[in-house]
C-alpha atoms as a PDB file:
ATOM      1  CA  UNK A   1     158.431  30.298-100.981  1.00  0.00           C
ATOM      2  CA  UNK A   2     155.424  28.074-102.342  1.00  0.00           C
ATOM      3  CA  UNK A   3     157.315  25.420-101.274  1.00  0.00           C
ATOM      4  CA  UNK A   4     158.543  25.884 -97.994  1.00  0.00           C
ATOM      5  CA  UNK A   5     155.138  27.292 -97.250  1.00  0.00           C
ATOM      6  CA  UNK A   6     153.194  24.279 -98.311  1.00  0.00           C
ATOM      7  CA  UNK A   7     155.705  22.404 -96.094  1.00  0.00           C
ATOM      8  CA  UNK A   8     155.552  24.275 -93.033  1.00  0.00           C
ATOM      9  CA  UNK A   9     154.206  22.107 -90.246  1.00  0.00           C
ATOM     10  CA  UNK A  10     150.942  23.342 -88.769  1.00  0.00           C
ATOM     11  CA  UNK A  11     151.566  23.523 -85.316  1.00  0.00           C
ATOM     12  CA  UNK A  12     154.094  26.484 -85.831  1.00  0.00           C
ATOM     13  CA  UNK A  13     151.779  28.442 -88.404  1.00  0.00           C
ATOM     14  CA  UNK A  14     149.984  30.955 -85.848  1.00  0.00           C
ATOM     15  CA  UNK A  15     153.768  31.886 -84.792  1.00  0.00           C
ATOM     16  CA  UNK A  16     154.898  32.069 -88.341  1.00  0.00           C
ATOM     17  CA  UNK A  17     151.512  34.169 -89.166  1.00  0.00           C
ATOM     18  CA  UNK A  18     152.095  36.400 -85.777  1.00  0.00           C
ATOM     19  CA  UNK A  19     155.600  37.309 -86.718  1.00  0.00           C
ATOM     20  CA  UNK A  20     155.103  37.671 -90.681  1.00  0.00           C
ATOM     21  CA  UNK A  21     152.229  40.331 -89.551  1.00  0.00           C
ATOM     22  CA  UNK A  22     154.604  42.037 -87.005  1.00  0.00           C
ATOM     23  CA  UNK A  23     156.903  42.210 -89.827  1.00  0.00           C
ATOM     24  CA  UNK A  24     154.796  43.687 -92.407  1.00  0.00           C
ATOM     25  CA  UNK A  25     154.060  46.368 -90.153  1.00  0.00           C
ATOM     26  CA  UNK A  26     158.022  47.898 -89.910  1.00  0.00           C
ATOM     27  CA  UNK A  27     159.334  46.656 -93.406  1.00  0.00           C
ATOM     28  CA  UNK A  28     160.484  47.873 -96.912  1.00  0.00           C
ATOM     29  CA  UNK A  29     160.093  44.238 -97.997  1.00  0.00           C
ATOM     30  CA  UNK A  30     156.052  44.617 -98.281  1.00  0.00           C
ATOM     31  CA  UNK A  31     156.041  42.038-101.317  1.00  0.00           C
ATOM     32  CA  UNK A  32     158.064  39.710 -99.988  1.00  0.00           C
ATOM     33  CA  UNK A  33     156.231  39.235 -96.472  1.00  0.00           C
ATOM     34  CA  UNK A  34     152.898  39.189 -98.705  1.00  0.00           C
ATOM     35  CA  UNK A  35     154.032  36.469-100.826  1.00  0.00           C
ATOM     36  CA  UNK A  36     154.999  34.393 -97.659  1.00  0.00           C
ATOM     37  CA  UNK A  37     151.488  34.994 -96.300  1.00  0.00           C
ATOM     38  CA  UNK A  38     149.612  34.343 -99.508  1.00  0.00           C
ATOM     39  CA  UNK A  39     151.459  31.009 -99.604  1.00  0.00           C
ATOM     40  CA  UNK A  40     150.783  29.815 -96.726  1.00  0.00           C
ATOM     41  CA  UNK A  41     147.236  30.890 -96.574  1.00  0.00           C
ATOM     42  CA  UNK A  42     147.240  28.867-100.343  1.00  0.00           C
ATOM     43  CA  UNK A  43     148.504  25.524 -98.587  1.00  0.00           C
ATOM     44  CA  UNK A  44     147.162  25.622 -95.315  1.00  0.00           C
ATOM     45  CA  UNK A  45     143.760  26.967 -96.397  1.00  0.00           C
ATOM     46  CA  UNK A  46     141.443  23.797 -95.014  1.00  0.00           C
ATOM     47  CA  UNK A  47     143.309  24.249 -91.599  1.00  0.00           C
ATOM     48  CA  UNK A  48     142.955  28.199 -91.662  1.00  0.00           C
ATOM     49  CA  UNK A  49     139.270  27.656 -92.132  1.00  0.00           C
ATOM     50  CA  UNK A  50     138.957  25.417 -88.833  1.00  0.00           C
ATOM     51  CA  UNK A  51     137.674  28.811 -87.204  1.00  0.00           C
ATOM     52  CA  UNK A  52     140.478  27.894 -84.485  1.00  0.00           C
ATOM     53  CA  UNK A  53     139.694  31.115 -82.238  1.00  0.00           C
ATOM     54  CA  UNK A  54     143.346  31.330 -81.754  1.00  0.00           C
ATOM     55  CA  UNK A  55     144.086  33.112 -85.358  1.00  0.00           C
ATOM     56  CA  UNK A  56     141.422  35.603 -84.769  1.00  0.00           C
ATOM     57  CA  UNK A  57     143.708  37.660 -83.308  1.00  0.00           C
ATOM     58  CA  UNK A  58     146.461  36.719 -86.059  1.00  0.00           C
ATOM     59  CA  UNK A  59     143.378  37.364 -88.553  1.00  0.00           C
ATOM     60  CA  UNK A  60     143.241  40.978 -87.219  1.00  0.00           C
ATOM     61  CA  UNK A  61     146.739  41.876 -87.312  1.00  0.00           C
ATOM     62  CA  UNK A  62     147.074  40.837 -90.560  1.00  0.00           C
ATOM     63  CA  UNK A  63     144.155  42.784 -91.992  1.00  0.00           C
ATOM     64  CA  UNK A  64     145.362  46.238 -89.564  1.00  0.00           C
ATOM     65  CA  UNK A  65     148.942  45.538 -91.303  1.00  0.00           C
ATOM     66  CA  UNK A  66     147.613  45.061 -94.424  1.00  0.00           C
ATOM     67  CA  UNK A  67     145.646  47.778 -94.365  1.00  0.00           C
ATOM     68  CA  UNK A  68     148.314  50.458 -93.412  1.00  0.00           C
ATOM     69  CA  UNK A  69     150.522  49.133 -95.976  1.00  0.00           C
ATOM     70  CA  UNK A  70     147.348  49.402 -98.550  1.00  0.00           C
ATOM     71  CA  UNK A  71     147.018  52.719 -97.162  1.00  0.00           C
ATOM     72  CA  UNK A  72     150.033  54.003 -97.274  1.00  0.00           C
ATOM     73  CA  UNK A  73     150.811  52.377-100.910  1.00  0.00           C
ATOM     74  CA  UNK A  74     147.890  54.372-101.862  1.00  0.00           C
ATOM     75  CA  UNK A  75     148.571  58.062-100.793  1.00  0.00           C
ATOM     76  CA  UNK A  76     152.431  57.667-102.239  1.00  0.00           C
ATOM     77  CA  UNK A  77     150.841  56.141-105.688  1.00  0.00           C
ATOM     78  CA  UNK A  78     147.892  58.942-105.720  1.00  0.00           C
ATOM     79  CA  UNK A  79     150.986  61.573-105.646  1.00  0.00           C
ATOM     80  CA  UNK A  80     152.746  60.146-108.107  1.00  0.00           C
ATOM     81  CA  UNK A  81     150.034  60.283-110.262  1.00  0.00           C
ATOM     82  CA  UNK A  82     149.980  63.706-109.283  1.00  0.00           C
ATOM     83  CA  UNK A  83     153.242  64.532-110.256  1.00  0.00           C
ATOM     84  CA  UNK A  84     153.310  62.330-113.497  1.00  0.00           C
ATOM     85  CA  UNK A  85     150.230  64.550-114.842  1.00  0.00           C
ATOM     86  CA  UNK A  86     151.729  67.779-114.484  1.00  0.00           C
ATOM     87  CA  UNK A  87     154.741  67.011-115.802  1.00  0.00           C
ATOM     88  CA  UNK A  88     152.652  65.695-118.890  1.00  0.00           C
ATOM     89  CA  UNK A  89     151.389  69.154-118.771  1.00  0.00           C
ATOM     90  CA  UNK A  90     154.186  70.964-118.253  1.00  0.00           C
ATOM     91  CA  UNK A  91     155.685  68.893-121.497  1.00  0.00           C
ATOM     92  CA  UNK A  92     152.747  69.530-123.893  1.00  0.00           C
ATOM     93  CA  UNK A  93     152.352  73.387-122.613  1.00  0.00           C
ATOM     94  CA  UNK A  94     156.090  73.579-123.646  1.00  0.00           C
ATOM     95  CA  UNK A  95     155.828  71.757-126.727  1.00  0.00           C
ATOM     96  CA  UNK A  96     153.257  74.249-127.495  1.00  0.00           C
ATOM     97  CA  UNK A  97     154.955  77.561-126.622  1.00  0.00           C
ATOM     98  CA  UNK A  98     156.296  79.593-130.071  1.00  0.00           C
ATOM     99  CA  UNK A  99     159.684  79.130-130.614  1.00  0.00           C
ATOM    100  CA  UNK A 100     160.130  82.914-130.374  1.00  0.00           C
ATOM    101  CA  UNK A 101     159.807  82.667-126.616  1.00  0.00           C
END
């Protein structure tokens, strides 16, 4: 990926971008669509930083996307967490019980 995305020719980034944030918005594949986009924004960095007012709108895709995967990411990690804890607690309560029980 590091290498086809340093590659890419600039005149097709802003598509690339545009569909890589459509993407992330309706895919399993969160990492893999991440890696793409931290690639390219690794090798194409000087043009991204033009300020072409064409990627502002790619800019704010990308962060809404982002976001909701963040989001969502977040909720299904803080339950887990949830879950892992009382099950730790649920282990050490039965560790603790007497055997007569």
């Amino acid at each position: 990926v590091q290498h086809l995305a340093a590659a890419f020719p600039l005149h097709y980034l802003n598509k690339l971008l545009v569909f890589l944030a459509d993407r992330l918005e309706h895919t399993p594949h969160v990492e893999f669509y991440l890696l793409w986009i931290l690639n390219l924004f690794r090798a194409h960095s000087k043009y991204l930083r033009s300020g072409s007012l064409d990627l502002l709108s790619v800019y704010r895709n990308l962060h809404k996307n982002v976001s909701t995967v963040f989001s969502n990411l977040r909720s299904i990690c803080d339950g887990n967490q949830y879950n892992l804890r009382f099950l730790d607690s649920m282990h050490t309560l039965h560790a603790q019980k007497p055997a007569h029980l």
